[in-house]
N, C-alpha and C. Protein backbone atom coordinates (compact mmCIF):
# COMPACT_ATOMS: atom_id res chain seq x y z
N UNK A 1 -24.38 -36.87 -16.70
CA UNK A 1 -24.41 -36.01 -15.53
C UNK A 1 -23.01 -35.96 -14.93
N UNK A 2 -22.65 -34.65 -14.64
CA UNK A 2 -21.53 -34.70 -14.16
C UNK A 2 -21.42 -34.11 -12.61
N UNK A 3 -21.43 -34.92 -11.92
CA UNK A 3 -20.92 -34.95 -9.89
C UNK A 3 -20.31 -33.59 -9.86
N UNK A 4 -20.78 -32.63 -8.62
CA UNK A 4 -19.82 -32.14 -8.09
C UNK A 4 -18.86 -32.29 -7.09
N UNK A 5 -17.92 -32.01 -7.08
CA UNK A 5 -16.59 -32.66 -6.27
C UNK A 5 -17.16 -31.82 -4.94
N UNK A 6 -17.19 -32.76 -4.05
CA UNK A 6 -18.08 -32.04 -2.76
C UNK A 6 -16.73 -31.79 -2.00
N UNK A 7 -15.76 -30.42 -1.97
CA UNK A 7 -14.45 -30.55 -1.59
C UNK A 7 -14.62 -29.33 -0.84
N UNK A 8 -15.51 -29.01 0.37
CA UNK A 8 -15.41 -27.75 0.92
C UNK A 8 -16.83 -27.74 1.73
N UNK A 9 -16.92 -27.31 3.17
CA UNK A 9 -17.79 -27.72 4.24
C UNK A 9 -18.04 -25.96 4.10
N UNK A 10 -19.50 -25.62 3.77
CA UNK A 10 -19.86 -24.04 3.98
C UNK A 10 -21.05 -23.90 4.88
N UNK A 11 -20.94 -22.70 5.46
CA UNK A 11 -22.05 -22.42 6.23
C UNK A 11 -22.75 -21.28 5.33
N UNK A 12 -23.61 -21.22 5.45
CA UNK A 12 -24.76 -19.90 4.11
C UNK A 12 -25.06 -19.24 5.29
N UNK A 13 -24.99 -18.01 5.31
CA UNK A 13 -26.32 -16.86 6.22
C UNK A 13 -26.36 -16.03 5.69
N UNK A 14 -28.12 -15.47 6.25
CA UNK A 14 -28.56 -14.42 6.09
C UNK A 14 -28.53 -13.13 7.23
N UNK A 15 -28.54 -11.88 6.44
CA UNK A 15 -29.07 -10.83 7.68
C UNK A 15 -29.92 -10.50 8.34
N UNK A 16 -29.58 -10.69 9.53
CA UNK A 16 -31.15 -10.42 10.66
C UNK A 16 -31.44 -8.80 10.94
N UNK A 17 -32.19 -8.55 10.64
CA UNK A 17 -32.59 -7.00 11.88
C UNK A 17 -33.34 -7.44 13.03
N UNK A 18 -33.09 -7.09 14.12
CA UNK A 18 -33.80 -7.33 15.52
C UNK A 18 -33.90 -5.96 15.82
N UNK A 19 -35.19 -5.90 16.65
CA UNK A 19 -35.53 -4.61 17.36
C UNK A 19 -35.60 -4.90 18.77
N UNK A 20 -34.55 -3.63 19.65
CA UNK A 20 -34.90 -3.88 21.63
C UNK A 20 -36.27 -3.94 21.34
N UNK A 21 -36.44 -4.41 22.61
CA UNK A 21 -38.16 -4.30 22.88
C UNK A 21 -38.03 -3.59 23.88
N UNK A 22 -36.90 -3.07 24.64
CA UNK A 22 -37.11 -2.06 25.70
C UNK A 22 -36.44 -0.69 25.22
N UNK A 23 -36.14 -0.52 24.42
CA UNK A 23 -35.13 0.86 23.58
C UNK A 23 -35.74 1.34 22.11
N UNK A 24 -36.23 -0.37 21.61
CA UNK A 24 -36.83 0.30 20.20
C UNK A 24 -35.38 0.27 19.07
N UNK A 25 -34.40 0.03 19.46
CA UNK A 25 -33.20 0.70 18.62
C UNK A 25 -33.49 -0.92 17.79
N UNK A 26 -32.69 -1.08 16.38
CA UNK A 26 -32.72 -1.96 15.57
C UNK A 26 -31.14 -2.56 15.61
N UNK A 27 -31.09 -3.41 15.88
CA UNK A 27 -29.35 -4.09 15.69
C UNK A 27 -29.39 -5.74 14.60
N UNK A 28 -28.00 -5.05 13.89
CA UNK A 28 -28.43 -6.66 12.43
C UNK A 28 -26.74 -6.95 13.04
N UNK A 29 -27.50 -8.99 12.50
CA UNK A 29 -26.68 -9.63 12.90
C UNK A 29 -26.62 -10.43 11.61
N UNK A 30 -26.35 -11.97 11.56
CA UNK A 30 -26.16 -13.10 11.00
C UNK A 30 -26.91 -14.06 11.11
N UNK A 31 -27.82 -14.89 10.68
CA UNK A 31 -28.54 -16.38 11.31
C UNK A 31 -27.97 -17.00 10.05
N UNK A 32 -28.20 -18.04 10.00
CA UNK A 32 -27.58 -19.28 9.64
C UNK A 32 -28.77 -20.07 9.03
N UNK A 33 -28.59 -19.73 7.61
CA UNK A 33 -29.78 -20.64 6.90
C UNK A 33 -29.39 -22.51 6.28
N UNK A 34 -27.93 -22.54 6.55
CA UNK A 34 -27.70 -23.72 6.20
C UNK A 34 -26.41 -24.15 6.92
N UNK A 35 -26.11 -25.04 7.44
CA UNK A 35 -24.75 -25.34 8.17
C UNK A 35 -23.88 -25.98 7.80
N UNK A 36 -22.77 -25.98 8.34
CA UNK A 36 -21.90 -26.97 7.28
C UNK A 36 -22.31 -28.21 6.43
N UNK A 37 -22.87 -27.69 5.29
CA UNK A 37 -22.98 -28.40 4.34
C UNK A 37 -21.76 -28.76 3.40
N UNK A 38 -21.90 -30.21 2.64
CA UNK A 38 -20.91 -29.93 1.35
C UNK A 38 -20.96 -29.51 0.40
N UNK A 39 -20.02 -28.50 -0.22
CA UNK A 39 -19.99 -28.12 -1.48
C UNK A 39 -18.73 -28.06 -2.56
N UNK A 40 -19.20 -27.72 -3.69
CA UNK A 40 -17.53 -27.67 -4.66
C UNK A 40 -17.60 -26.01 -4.60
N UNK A 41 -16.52 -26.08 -4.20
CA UNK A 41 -15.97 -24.21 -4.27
C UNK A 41 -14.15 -24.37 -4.73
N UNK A 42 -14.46 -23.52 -6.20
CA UNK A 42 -13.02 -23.73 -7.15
C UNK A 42 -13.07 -21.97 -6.92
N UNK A 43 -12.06 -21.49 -6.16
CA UNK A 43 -11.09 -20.19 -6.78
C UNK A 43 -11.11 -19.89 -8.05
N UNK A 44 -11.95 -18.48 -8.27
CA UNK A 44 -11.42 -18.09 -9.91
C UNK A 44 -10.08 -17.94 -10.14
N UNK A 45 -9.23 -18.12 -11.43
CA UNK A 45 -7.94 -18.02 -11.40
C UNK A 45 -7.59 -16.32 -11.07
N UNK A 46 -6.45 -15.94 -10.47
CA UNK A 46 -5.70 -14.32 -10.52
C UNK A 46 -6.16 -13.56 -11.96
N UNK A 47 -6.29 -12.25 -11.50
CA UNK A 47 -6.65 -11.49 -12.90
C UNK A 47 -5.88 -9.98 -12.62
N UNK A 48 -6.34 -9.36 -13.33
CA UNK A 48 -6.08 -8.06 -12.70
C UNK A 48 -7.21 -7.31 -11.94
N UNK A 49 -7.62 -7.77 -10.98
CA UNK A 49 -8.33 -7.68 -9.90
C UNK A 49 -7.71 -7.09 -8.54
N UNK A 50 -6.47 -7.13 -8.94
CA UNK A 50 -5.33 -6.59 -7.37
C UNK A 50 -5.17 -5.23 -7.89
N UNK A 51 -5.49 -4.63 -6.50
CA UNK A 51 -4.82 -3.44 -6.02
C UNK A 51 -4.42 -2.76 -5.23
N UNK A 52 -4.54 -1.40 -4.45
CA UNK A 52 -4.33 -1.45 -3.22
C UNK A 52 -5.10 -0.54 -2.02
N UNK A 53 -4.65 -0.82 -1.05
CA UNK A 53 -6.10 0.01 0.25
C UNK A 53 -4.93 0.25 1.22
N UNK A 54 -4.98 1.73 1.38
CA UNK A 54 -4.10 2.21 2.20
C UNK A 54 -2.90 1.54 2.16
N UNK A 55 -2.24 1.92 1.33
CA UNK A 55 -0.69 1.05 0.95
C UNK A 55 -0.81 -0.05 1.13
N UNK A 56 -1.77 -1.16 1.59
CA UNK A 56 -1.60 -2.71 1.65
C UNK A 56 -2.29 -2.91 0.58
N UNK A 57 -1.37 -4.45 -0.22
CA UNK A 57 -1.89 -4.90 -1.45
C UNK A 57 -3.21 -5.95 -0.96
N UNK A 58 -4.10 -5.11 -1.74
CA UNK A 58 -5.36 -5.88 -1.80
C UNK A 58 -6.23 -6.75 -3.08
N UNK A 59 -6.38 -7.73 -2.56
CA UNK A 59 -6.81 -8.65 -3.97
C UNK A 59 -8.52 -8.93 -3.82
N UNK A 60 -8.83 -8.72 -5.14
CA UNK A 60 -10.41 -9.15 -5.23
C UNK A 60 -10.19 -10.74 -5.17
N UNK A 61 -11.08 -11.31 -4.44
CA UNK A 61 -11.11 -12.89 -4.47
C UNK A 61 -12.56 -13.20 -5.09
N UNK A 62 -12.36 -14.11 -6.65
CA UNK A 62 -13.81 -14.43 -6.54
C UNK A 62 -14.02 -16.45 -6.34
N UNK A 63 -14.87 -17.14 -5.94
CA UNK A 63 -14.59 -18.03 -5.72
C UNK A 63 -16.51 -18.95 -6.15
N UNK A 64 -16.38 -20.12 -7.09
CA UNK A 64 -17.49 -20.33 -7.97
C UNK A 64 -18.22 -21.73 -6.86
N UNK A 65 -19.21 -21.23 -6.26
CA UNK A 65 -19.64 -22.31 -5.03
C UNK A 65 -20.74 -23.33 -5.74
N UNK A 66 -20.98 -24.15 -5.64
CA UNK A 66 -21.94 -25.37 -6.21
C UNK A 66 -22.28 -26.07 -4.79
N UNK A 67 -23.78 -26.07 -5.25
CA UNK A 67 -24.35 -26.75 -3.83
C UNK A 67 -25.65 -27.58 -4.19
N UNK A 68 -26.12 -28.74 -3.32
CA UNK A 68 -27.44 -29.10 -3.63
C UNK A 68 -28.12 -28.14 -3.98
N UNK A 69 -29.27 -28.60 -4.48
CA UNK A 69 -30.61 -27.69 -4.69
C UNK A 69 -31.03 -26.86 -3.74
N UNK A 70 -30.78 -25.36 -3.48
CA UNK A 70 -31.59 -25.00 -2.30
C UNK A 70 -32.55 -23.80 -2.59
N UNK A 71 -33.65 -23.23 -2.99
CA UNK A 71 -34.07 -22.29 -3.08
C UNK A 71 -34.13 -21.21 -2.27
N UNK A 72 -33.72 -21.54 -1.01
CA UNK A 72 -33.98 -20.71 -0.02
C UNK A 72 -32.24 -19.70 -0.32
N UNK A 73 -31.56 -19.67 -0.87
CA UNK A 73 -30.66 -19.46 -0.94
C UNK A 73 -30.46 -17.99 -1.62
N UNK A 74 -29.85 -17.13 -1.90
CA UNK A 74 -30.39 -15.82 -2.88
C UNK A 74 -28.80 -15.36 -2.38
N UNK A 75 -28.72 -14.26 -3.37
CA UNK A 75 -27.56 -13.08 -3.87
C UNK A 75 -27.65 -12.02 -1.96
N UNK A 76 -28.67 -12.21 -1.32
CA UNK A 76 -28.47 -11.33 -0.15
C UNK A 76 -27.76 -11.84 0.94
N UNK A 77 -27.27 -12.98 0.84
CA UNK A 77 -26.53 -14.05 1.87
C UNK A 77 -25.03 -13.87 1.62
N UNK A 78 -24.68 -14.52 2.76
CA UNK A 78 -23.04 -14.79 2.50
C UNK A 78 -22.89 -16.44 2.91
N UNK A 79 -21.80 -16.33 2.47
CA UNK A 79 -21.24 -17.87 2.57
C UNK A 79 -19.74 -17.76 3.28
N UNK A 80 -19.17 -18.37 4.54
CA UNK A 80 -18.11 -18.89 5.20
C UNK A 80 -18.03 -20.32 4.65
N UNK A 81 -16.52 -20.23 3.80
CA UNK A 81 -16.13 -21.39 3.69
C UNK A 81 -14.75 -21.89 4.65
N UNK A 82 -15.18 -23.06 5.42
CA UNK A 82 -14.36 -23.59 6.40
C UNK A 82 -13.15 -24.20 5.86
N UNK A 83 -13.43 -24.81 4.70
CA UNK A 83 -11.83 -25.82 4.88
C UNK A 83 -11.12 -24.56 4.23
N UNK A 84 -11.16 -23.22 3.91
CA UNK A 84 -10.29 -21.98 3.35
C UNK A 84 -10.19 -21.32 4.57
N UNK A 85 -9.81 -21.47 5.68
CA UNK A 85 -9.88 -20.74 6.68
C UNK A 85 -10.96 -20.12 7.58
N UNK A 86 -12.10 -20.59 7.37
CA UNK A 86 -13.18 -19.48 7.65
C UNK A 86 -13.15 -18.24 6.67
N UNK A 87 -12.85 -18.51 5.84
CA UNK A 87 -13.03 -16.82 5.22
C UNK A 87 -14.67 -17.12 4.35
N UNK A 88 -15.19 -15.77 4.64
CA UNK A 88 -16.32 -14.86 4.74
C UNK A 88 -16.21 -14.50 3.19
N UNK A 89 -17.45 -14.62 1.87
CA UNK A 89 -17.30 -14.16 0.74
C UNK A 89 -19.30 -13.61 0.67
N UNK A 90 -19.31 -12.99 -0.07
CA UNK A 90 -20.70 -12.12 -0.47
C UNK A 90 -20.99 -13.20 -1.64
N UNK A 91 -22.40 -13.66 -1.30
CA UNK A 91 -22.68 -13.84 -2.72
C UNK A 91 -22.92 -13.18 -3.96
N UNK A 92 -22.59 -13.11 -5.20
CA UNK A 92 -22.63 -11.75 -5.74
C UNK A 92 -23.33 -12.16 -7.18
N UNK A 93 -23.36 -13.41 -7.70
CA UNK A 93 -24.43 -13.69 -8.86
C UNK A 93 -24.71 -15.12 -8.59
N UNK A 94 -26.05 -15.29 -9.22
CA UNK A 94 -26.60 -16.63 -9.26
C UNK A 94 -28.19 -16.61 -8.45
N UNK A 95 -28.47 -18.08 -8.57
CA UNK A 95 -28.22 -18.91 -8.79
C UNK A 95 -28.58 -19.60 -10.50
N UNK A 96 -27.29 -20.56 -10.60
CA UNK A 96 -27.66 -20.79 -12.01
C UNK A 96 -27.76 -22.74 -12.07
N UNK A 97 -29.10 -22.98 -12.70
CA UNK A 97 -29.19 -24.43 -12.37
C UNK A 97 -28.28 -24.93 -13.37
N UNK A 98 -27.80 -26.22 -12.66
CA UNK A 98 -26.75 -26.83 -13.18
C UNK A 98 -27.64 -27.89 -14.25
N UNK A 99 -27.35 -28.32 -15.65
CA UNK A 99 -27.87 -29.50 -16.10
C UNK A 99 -28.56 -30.67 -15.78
N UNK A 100 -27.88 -31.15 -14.73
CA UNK A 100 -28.50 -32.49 -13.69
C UNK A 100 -29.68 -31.64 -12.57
N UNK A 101 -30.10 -30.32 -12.83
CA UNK A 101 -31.02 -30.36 -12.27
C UNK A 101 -31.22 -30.78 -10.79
N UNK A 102 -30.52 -30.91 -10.21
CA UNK A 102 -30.31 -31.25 -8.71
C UNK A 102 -29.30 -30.47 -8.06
N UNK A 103 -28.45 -29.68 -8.47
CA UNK A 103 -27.26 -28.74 -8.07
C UNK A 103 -27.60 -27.59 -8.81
N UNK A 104 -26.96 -25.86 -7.75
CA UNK A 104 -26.89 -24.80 -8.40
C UNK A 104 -25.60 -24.23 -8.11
N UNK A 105 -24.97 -23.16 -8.52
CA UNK A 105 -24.33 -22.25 -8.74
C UNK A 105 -24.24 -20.90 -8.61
N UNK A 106 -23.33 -20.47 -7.98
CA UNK A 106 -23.19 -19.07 -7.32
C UNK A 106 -21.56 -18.08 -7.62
N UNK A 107 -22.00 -17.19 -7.66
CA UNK A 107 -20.19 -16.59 -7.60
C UNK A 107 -20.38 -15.81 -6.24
N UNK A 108 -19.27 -16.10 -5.69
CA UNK A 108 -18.84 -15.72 -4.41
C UNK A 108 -17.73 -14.47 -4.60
N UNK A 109 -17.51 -13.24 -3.63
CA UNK A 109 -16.76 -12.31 -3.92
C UNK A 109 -16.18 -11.97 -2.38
N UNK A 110 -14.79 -11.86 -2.22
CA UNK A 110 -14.46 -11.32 -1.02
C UNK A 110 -13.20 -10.59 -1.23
N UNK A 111 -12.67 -10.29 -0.30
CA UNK A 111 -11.34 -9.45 0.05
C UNK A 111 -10.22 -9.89 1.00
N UNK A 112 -9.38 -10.39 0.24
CA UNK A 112 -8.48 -10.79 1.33
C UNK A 112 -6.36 -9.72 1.03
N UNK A 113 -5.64 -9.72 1.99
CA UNK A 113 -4.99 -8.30 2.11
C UNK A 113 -3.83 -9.35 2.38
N UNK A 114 -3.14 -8.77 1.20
CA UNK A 114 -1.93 -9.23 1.45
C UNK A 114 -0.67 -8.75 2.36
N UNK A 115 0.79 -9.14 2.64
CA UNK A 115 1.73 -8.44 2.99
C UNK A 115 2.90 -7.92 2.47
């Protein structure tokens, strides 16, 4: 069995829809299905994934998250990882059980803009 290096504190959420109860109108937010938990989150290496958005160079970031066992967890969530700044990534595949059967796996996708 091989440990994951627990090197990164993430928060997981999901999207809320709420409805006024005096307007009726629908407004979506964020709740928080797991809180700073530990996890291993390794940066995929640079690819040709860069390009650009309105003349600023923009890079696809994908980043490979490993976490306890959680089922409650799914591809419709996002994940803030704290010790990277707070930056905000989509989950975008997974989950894939790890061998030891006690940890899974996710690919994470975001956007961050260079200068």
């Amino acid at each position: 069995m091989i440990p994951i290096r627990k090197n990164e504190k993430v928060t997981i959420e999901q999207r809320a829809v709420a409805r006024d109860p005096d307007y009726g109108t629908e407004s979506e937010g964020w709740v928080v299905v797991a809180n700073y938990i530990w996890a291993e989150a390794q940066d995929v290496l640079p690819s040709r994934g860069e390009s650009t958005a309105n003349g600023l160079p923009t890079s696809l970031t994908r980043t490979r998250l490993r976490i306890n066992l959680n089922p409650n967890v799914t591809t419709a969530m996002r994940v803030k990882l704290h010790n990277k700044g707070g930056r905000l990534m989509q989950i975008i595949a997974g989950p894939a059980l790890l061998d030891d059967r006690r940890h899974m796996e996710f690919m994470l996708e975001g956007y961050s803009h260079g200068g």
